[in-house]
Protein backbone atom coordinates (compact mmCIF):
# COMPACT_ATOMS: atom_id res chain seq x y z
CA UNK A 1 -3.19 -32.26 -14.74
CA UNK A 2 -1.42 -29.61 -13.11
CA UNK A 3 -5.02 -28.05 -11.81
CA UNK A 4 -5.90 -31.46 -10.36
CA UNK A 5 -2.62 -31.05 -8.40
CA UNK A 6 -2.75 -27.80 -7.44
CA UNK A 7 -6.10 -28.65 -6.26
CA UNK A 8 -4.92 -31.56 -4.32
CA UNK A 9 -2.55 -29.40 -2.54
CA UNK A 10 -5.04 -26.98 -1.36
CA UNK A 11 -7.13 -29.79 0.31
CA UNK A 12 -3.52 -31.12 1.82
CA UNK A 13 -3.19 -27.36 3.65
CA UNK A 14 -7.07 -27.43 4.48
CA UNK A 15 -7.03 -30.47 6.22
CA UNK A 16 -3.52 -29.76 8.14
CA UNK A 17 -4.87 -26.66 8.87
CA UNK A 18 -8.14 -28.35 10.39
CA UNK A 19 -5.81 -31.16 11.85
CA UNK A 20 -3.87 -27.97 13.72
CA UNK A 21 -7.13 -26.48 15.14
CA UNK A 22 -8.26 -29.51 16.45
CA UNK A 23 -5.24 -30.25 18.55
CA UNK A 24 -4.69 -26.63 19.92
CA UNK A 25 -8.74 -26.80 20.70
CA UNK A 26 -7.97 -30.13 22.64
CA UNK A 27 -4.57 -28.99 24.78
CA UNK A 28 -6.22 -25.69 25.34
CA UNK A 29 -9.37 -27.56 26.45
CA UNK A 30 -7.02 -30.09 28.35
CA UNK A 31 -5.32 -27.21 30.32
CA UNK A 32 -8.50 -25.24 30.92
CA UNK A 33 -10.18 -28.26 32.71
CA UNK A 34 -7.18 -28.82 34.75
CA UNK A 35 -7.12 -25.53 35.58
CA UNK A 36 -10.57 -25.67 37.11
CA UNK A 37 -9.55 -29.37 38.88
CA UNK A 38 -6.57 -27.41 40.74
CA UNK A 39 -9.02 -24.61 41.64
CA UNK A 40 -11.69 -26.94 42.68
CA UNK A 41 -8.80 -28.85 45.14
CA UNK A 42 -8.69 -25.70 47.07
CA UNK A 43 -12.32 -24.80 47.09
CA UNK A 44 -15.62 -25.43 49.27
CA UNK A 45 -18.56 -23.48 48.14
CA UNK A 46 -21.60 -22.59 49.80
CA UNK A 47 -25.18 -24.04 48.09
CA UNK A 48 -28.29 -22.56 49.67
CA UNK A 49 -31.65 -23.90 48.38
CA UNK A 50 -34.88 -22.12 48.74
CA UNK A 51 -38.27 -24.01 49.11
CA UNK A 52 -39.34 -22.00 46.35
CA UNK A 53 -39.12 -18.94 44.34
CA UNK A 54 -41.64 -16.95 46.65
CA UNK A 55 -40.84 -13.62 47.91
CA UNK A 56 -40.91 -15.22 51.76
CA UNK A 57 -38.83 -18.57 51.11
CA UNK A 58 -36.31 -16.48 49.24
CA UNK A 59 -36.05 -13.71 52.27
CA UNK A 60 -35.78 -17.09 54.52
CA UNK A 61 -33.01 -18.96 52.17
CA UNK A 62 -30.82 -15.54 52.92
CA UNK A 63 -31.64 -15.33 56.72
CA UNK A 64 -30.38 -18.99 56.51
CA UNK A 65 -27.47 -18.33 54.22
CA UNK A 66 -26.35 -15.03 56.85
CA UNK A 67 -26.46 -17.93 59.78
CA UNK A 68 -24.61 -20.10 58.35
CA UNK A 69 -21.92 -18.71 56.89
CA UNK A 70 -20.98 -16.75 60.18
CA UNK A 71 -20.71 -20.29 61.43
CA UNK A 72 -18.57 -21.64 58.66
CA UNK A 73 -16.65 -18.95 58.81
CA UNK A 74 -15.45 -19.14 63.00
CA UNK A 75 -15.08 -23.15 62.24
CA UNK A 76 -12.75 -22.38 59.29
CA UNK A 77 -10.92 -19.68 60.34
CA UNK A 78 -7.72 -21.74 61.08
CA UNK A 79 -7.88 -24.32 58.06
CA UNK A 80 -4.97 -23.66 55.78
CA UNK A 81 -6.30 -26.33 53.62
CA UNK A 82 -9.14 -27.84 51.68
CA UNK A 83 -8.64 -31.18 53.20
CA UNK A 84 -8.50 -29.27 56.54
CA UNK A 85 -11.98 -27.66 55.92
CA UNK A 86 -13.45 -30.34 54.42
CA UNK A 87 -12.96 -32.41 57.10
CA UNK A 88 -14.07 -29.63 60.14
CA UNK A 89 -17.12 -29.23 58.12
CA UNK A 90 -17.83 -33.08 57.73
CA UNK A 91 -17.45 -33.28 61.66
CA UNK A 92 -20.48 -30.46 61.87
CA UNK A 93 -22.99 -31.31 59.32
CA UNK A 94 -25.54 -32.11 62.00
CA UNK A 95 -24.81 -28.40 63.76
CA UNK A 96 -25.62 -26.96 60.41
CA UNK A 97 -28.62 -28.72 60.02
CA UNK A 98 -29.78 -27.64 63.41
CA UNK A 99 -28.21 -24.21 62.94
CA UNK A 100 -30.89 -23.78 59.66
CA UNK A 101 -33.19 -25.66 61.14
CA UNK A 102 -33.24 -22.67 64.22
CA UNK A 103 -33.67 -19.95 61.32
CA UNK A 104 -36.57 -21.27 59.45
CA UNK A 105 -38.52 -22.23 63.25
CA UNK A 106 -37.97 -19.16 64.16
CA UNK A 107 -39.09 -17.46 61.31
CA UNK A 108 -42.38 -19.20 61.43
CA UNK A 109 -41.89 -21.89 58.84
CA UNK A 110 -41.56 -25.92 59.48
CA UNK A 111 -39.81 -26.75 56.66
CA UNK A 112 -37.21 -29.45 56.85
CA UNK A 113 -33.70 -28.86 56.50
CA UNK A 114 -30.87 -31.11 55.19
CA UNK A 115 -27.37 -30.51 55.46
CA UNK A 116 -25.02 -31.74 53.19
CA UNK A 117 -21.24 -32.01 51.79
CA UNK A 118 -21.16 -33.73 48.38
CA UNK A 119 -19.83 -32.71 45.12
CA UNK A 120 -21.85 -30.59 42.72
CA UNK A 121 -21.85 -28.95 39.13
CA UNK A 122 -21.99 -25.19 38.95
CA UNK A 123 -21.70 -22.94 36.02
CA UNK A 124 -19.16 -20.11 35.56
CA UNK A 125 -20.00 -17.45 38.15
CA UNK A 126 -18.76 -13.72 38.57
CA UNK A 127 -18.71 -12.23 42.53
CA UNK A 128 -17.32 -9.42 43.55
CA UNK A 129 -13.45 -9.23 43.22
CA UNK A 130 -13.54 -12.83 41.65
CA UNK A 131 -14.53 -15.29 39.43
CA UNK A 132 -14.75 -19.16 39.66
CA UNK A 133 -14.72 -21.40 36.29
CA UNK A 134 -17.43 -23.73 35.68
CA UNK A 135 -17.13 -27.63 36.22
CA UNK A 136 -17.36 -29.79 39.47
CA UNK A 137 -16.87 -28.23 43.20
CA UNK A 138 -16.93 -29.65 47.06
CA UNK A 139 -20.10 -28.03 48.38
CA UNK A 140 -21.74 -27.58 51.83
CA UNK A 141 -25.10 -27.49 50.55
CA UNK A 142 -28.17 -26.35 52.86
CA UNK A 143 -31.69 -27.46 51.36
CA UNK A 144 -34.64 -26.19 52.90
CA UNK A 145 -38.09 -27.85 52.29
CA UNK A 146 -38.41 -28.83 48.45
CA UNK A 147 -35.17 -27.11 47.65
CA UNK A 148 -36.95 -25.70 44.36
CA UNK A 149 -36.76 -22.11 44.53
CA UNK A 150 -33.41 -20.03 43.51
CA UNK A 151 -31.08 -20.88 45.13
CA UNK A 152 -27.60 -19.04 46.38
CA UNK A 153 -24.20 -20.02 45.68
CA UNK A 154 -20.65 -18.56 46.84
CA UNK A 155 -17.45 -20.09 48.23
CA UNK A 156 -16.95 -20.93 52.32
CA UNK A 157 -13.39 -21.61 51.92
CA UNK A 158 -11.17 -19.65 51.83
CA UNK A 159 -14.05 -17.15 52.95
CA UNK A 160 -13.96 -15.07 49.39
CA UNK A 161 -17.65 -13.87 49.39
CA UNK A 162 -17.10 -12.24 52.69
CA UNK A 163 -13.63 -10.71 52.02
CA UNK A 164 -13.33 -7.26 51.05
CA UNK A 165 -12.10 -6.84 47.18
CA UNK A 166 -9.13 -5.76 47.43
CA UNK A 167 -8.96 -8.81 50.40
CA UNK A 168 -9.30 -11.67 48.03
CA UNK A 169 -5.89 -12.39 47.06
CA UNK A 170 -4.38 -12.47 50.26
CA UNK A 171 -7.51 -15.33 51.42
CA UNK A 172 -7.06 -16.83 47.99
CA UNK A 173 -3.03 -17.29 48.91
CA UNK A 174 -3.08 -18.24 51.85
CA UNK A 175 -6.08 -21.27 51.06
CA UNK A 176 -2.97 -22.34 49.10
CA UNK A 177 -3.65 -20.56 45.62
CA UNK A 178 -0.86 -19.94 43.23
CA UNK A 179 -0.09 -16.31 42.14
CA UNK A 180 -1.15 -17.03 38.51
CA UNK A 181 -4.56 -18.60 40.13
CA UNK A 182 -4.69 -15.61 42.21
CA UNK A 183 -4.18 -13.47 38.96
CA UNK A 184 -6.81 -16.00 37.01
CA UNK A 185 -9.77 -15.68 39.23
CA UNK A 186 -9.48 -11.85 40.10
CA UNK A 187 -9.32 -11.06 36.44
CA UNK A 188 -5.82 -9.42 35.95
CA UNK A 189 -5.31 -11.96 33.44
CA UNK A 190 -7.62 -10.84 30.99
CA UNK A 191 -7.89 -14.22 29.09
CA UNK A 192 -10.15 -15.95 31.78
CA UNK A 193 -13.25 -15.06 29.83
CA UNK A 194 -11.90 -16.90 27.17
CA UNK A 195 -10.10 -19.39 28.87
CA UNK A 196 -13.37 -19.86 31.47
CA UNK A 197 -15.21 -20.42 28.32
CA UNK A 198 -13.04 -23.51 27.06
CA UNK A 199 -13.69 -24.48 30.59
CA UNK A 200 -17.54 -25.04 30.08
CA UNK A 201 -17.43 -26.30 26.75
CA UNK A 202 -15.08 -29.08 28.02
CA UNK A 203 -17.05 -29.72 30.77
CA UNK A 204 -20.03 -30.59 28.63
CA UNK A 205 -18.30 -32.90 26.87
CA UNK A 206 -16.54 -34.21 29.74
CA UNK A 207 -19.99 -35.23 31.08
CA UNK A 208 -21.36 -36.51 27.63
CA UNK A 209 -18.83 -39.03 27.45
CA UNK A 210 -19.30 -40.27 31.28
C-alpha cells in the first residue's frame, strides 16, 4: 500500500514538474515573439532577388542592391521613425523600380523589375555588428526577372548594414530602439542565441496555427 503511494507521489512531482516546463516554455516563447514584434515596428529591411543563381544574375542582383540602397539611404536619412520611412518609401516605389530597372539595362540584361513594400518572413540572420531574430518584417523588396536565384537580405532602416560596427547602436537608438534592444541585437546580451532560438520555434508554430 505504502509503495502504491509513494508511487503515486512520484507521478504527482513528474507531472507538476512537466506542468512547470510547459508554462515557462510558453511565457518565454510569449516574450521572445514580442520581442521580435517590437523589433520588427522599428525595422524595414532590404530583399533583393536574383533571376537566378548564375554567376552573372548574382553579380547583377548586387550592382542592383549597391543602387538602391544609396537611394534608400539619401530618402531616409531624416526619418526618425518606421512609420516615417515606411511611408517615404511607399511614395517612391515606382523610382525604385526605374532605379533597378536602369542597372539591369545597362548591364545588358532585359529583365523586368518589380518593386515592392509588403511584409515578409525571414529567418534569424547574423550581419556584421548585429543580429535580427527571425519572424515577420516590413520589406522593400526588389525582384528582378524570375526572382529565383539567391537572393540578398539586410535592413534599410535605420541604415544598419551600411553603418560601421561600432556605429550600430547609435543608428539603432536613434530609429527609436531601446537600450536593452540595442544590447539584444549587438550581442552584449549573450542570451540572444538562446532567446533568438525560442523566437523561431514560436514562429513556426505561430504560423501552423494561422
Amino acid at each position: 500500500m505504502k509503495t502504491t503511494e509513494k508511487a503515486g507521489n512520484r507521478l504527482k512531482i513528474w507531472e507538476i514538474a512537466l506542468l512547470l516546463g510547459v508554462a515557462v516554455c510558453l511565457l518565454s516563447g510569449a516574450k521572445a515573439l514580442h520581442t521580435q514584434d517590437e523589433l520588427a515596428d522599428k525595422v524595414v529591411r532590404l530583399h533583393v532577388l536574383a533571376n537566378s543563381d548564375s554567376e552573372e544574375d548574382q553579380a547583377l542582383k548586387l550592382q542592383v542592391r549597391d543602387a538602391v540602397l544609396d537611394r534608400a539611404e539619401d530618402l531616409l536619412a531624416q526619418s526618425s521613425s518606421r512609420a516615417e520611412a515606411e511611408a517615404k518609401l511607399r511614395g517612391q516605389l515606382l523610382e525604385f523600380e526605374r532605379l533597378a530597372e536602369a542597372v539591369v539595362r545597362e548591364a545588358g540584361y532585359d529583365y523586368e523589375v518589380t518593386a515592392e513594400l509588403t511584409d515578409t518572413e525571414f529567418p534569424t540572420r547574423e550581419y556584421e555588428g548585429f543580429t535580427l531574430p527571425a519572424g515577420e518584417y516590413l520589406a522593400l523588396r526588389i525582384l528582378i526577372g524570375e526572382a529565383a536565384g539567391r537572393n540578398w537580405w539586410c535592413v534599410v532602416f535605420p541604415p544598419l548594414c551600411t553603418a560601421a560596427t561600432a556605429d550600430v547602436p547609435a543608428s539603432a537608438m536613434a530609429a527609436g530602439f531601446t537600450e536593452d534592444e540595442v544590447r539584444l541585437i549587438t550581442e552584449e546580451d549573450r542570451g540572444y542565441v538562446l532567446k533568438f532560438k525560442a523566437v523561431e520555434f514560436w514562429e513556426t508554430l505561430r504560423e501552423k496555427w494561422n
